[in-house]
Every structure is written in C-alpha cells, then in structure tokens.
C-alpha atoms as a PDB file:
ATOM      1  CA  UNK A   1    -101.876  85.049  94.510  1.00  0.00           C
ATOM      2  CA  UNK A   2    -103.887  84.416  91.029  1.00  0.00           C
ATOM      3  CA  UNK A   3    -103.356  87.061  88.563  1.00  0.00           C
ATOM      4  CA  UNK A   4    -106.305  85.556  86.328  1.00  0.00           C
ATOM      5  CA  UNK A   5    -103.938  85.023  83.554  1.00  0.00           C
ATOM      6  CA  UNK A   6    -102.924  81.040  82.631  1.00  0.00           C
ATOM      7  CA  UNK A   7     -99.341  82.096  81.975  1.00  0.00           C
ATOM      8  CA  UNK A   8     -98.241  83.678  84.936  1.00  0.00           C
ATOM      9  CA  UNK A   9    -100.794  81.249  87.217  1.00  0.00           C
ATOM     10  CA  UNK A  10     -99.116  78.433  85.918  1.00  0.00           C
ATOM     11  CA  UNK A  11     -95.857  79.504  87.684  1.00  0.00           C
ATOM     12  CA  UNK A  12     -94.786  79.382  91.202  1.00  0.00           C
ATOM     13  CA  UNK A  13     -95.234  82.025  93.739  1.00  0.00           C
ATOM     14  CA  UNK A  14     -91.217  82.398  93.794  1.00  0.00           C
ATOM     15  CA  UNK A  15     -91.122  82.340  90.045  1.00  0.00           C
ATOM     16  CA  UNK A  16     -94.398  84.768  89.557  1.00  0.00           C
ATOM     17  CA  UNK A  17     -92.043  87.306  91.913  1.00  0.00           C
ATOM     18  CA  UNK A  18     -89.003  87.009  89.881  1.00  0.00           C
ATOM     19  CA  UNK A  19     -90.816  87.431  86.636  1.00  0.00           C
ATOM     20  CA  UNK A  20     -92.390  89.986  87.530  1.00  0.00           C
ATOM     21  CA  UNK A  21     -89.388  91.842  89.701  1.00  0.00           C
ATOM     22  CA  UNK A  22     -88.358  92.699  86.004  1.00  0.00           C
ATOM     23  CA  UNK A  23     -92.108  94.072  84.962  1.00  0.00           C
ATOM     24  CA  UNK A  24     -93.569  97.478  84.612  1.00  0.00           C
ATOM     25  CA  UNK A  25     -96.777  98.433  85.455  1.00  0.00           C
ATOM     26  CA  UNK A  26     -98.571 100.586  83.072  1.00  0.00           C
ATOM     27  CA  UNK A  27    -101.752 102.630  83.088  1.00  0.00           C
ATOM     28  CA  UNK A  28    -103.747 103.814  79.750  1.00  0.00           C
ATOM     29  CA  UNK A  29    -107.010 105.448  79.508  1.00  0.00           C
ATOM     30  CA  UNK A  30    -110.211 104.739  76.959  1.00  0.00           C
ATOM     31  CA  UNK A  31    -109.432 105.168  73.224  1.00  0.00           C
ATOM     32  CA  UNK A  32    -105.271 104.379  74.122  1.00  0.00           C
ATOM     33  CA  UNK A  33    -103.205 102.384  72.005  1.00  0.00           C
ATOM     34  CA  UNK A  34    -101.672 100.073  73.607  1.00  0.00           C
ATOM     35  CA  UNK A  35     -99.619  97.856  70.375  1.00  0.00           C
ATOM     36  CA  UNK A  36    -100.128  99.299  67.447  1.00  0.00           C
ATOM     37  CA  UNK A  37    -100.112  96.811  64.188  1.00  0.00           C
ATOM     38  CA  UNK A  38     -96.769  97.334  62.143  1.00  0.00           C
ATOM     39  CA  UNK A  39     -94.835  98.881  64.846  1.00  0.00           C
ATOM     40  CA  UNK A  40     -91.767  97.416  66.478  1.00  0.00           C
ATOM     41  CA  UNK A  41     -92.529  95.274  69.722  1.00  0.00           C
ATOM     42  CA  UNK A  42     -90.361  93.666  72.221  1.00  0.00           C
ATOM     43  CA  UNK A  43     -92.937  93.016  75.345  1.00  0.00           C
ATOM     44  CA  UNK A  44     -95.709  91.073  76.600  1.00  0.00           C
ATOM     45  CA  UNK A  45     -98.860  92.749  78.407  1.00  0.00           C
ATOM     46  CA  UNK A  46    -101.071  91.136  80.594  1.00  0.00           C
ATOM     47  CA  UNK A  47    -103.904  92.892  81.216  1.00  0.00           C
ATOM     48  CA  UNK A  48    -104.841  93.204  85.354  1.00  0.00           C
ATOM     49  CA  UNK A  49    -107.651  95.674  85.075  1.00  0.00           C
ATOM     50  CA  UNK A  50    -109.833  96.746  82.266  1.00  0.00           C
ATOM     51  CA  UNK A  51    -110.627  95.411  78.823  1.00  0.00           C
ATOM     52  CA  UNK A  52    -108.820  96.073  74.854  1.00  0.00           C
ATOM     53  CA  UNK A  53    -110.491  96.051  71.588  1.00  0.00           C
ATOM     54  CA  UNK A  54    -108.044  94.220  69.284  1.00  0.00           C
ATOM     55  CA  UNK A  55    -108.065  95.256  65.442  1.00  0.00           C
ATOM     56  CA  UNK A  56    -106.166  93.595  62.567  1.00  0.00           C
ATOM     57  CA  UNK A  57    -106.589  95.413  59.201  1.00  0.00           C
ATOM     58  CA  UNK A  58    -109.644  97.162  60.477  1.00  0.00           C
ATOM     59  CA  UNK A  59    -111.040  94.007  61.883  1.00  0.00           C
ATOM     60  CA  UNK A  60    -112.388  93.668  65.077  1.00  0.00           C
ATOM     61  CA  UNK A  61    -110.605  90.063  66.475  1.00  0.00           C
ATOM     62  CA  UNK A  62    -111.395  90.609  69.924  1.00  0.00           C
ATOM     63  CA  UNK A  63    -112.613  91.770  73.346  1.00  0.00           C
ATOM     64  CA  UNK A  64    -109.627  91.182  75.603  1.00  0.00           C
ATOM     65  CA  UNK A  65    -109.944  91.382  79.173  1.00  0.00           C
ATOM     66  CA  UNK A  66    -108.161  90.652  83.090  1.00  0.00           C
ATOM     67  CA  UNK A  67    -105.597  87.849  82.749  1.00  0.00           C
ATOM     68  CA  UNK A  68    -105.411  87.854  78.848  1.00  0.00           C
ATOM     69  CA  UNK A  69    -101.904  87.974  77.314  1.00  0.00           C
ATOM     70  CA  UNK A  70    -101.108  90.898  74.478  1.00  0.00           C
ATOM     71  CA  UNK A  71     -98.019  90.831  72.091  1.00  0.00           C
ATOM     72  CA  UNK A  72     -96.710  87.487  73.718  1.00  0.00           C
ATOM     73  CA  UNK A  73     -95.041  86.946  70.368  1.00  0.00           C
ATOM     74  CA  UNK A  74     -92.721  90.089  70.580  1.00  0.00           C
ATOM     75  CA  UNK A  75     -90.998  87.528  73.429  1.00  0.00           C
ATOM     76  CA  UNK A  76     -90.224  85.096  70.735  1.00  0.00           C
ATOM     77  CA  UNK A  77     -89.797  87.110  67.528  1.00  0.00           C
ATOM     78  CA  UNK A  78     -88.833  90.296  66.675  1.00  0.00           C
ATOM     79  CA  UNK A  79     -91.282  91.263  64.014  1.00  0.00           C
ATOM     80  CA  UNK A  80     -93.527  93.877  63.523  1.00  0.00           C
ATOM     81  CA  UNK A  81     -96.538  94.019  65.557  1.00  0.00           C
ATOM     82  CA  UNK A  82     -99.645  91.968  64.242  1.00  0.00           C
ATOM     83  CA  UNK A  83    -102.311  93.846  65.212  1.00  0.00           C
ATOM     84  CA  UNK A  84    -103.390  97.088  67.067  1.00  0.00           C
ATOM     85  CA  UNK A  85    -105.042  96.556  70.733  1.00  0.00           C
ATOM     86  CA  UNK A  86    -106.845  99.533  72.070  1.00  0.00           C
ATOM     87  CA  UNK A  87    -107.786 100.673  75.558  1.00  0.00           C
ATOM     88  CA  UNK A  88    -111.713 100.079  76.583  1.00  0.00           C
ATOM     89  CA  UNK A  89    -112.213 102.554  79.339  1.00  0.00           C
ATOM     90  CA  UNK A  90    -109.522 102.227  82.122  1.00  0.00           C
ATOM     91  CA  UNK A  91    -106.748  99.603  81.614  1.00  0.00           C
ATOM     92  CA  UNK A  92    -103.589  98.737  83.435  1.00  0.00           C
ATOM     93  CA  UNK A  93    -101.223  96.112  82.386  1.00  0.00           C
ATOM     94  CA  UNK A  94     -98.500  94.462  83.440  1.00  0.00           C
ATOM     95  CA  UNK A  95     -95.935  94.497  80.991  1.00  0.00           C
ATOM     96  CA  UNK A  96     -92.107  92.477  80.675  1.00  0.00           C
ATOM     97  CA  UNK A  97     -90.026  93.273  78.110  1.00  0.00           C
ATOM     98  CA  UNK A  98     -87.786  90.484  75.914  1.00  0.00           C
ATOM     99  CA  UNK A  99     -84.732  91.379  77.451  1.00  0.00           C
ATOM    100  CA  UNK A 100     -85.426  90.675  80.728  1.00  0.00           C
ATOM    101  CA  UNK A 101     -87.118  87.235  80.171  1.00  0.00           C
ATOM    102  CA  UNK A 102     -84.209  86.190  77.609  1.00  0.00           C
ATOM    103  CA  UNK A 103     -81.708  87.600  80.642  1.00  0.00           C
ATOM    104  CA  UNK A 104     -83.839  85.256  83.188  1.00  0.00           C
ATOM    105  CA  UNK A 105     -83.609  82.310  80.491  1.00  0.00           C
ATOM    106  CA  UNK A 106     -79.781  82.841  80.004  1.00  0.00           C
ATOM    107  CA  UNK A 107     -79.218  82.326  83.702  1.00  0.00           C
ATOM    108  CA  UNK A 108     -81.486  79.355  83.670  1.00  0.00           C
ATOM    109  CA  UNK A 109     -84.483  80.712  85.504  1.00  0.00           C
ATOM    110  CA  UNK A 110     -87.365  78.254  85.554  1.00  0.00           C
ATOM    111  CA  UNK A 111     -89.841  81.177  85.535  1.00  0.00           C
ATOM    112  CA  UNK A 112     -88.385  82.600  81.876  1.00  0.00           C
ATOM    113  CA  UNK A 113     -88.908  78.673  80.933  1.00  0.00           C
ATOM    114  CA  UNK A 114     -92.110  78.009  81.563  1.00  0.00           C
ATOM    115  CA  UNK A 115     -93.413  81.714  80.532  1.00  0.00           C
ATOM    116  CA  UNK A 116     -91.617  80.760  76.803  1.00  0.00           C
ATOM    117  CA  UNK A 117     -93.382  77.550  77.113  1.00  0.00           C
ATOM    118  CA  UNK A 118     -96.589  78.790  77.667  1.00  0.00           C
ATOM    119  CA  UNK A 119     -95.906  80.790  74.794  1.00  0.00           C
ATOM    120  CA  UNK A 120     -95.535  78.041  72.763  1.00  0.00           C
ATOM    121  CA  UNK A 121     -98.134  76.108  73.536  1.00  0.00           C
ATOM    122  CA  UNK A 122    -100.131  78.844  72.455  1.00  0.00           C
ATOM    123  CA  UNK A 123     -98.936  79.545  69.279  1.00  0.00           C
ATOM    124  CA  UNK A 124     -98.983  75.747  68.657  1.00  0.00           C
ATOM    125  CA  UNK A 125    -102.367  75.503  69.306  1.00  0.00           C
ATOM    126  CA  UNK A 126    -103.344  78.227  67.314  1.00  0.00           C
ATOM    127  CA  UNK A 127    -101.322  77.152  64.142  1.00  0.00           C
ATOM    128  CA  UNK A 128    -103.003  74.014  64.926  1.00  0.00           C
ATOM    129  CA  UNK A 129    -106.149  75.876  64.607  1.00  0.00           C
ATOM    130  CA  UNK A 130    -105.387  77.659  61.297  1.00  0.00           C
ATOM    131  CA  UNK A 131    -104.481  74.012  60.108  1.00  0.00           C
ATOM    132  CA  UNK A 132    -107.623  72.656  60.733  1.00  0.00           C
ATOM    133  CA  UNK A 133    -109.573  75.508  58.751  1.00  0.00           C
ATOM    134  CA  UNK A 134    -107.064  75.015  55.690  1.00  0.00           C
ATOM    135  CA  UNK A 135    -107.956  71.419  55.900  1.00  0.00           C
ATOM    136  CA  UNK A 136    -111.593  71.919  56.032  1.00  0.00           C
ATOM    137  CA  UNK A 137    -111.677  74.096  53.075  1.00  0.00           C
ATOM    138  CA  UNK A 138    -109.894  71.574  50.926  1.00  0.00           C
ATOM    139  CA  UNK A 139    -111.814  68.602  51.960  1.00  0.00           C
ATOM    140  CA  UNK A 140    -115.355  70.485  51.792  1.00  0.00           C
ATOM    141  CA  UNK A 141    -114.668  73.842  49.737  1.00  0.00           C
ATOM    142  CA  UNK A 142    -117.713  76.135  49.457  1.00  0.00           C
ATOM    143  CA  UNK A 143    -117.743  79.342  47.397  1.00  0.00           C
ATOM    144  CA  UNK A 144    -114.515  81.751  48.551  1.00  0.00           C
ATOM    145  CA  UNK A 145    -112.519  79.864  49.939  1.00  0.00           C
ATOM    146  CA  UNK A 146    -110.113  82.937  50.782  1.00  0.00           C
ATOM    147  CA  UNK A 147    -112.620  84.816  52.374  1.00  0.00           C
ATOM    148  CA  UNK A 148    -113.674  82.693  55.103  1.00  0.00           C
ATOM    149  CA  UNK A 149    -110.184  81.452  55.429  1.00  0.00           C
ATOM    150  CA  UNK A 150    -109.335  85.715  56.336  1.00  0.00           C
ATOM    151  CA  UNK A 151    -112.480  85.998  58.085  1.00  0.00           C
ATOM    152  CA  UNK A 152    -111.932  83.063  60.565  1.00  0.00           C
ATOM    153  CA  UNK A 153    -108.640  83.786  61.438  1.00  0.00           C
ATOM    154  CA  UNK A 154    -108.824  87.219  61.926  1.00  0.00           C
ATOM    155  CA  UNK A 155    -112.075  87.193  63.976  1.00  0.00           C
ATOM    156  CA  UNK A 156    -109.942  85.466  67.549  1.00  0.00           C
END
C-alpha cells in the first residue's frame, strides 16, 4: 500500500507495518497547531489527509499536504521546534515518536534504518541547497545580501 509519502514508500510492506505498529494516528481540525516553533519536539508527522500552512517567524514557508513529512528532525535532534505548522481544514497525521524509532534502530530494525536515512538525505540535500545560495551571493552579490539569503530559505 502507498502512503504518498517518499519515506515510508521507500520501505517494505513488512517494514512500513513495523514502523508504523509503533505510530499514532492523530486528528486536528482547521486553525490547529500541529508543531509549534520553539517548543520541545520528539516526533515525525506525516500527513495522510488534509493540508498545513507552515510559518517560521511569521513567514509563510509552505503549503504542506498528503505524504509530506513534518518535524522529521525531532527524530535526529532534540532541539526546539523550527517552525509552527498549522491545520488547513481537516488533517490527520500519522505520527512516530523518537523513542520508538531509536528502540527499532537499537534492535537493528531495517525499517528505523532506512526511515533515519531518508532523513538524512533530506537534510543533506537541503544544506546542500542553503550552500548553493551562500555561494551565489558571494560570487554575484546584489544589494542585501542578508535579505534574500532569509527570504530564500525561509520561503520552502
């Protein structure tokens, strides 16, 4: 079965059952805050009906919707939460908590594996992302350099 989201399709149907043996399903209506920037996080969501704003600052970033991943981060690092996501009418989401993928990983699970390196992959591409817009406002600076450097990454 395809959940629409590239993390959890890219695992078995065996894996995407023991993975997700460990998830709760949650339901939040329009207006909802789902993560809220600053606060404490320890899960992943992915969203399996409905669509989030997402805010950093104040600044819209995105229109998330089915198969998207929220807060994957909180899986690999404890910090604060990095931006607010809000509820767009009706949402549900699946969500996993750290403990029970780092539990999965411990024991050697190839689902917990290849769900932390999905995660990676995604926060190496985006780095690699944020790279590439540092580099281009060296190489070819144009007025505020600062300003389009916070408005680019803050507008995913």
């Amino acid at each position: 079965m395809e959940t629409g989201s590239a993390l959890l399709d890219a695992l078995s149907a065996e894996e995407r059952a023991r993975l997700l043996a460990g998830a709760d399903m949650r339901t939040f209506s329009d207006g909802d805050v789902l993560i809220e920037e600053g606060a404490d996080g320890s899960s992943i969501l992915f969203i399996s009906e409905g669509e989030v704003q997402v805010t950093r600052a104040g600044a819209n970033l995105a229109v998330l919707t089915v198969g998207a991943a929220i807060g994957e981060m909180a899986l690999l690092d404890p910090a604060p939460r990095s931006a607010t996501v809000v509820a767009k009418g009706a949402v549900e989401v699946i969500e996993l908590d750290r403990a029970t993928v780092w539990g999965m990983l411990a024991a050697g699970d190839s689902a917990a594996v290849k769900i932390l390196q999905g995660i990676t992959a995604t926060v190496c591409a985006r780095l690699g992302d944020v790279n590439q817009k540092v580099q281009e406002e060296v190489v070819r600076p144009r007025g505020n350099v600062f300003k389009r450097l916070f408005s680019s990454v803050f507008k995913r």
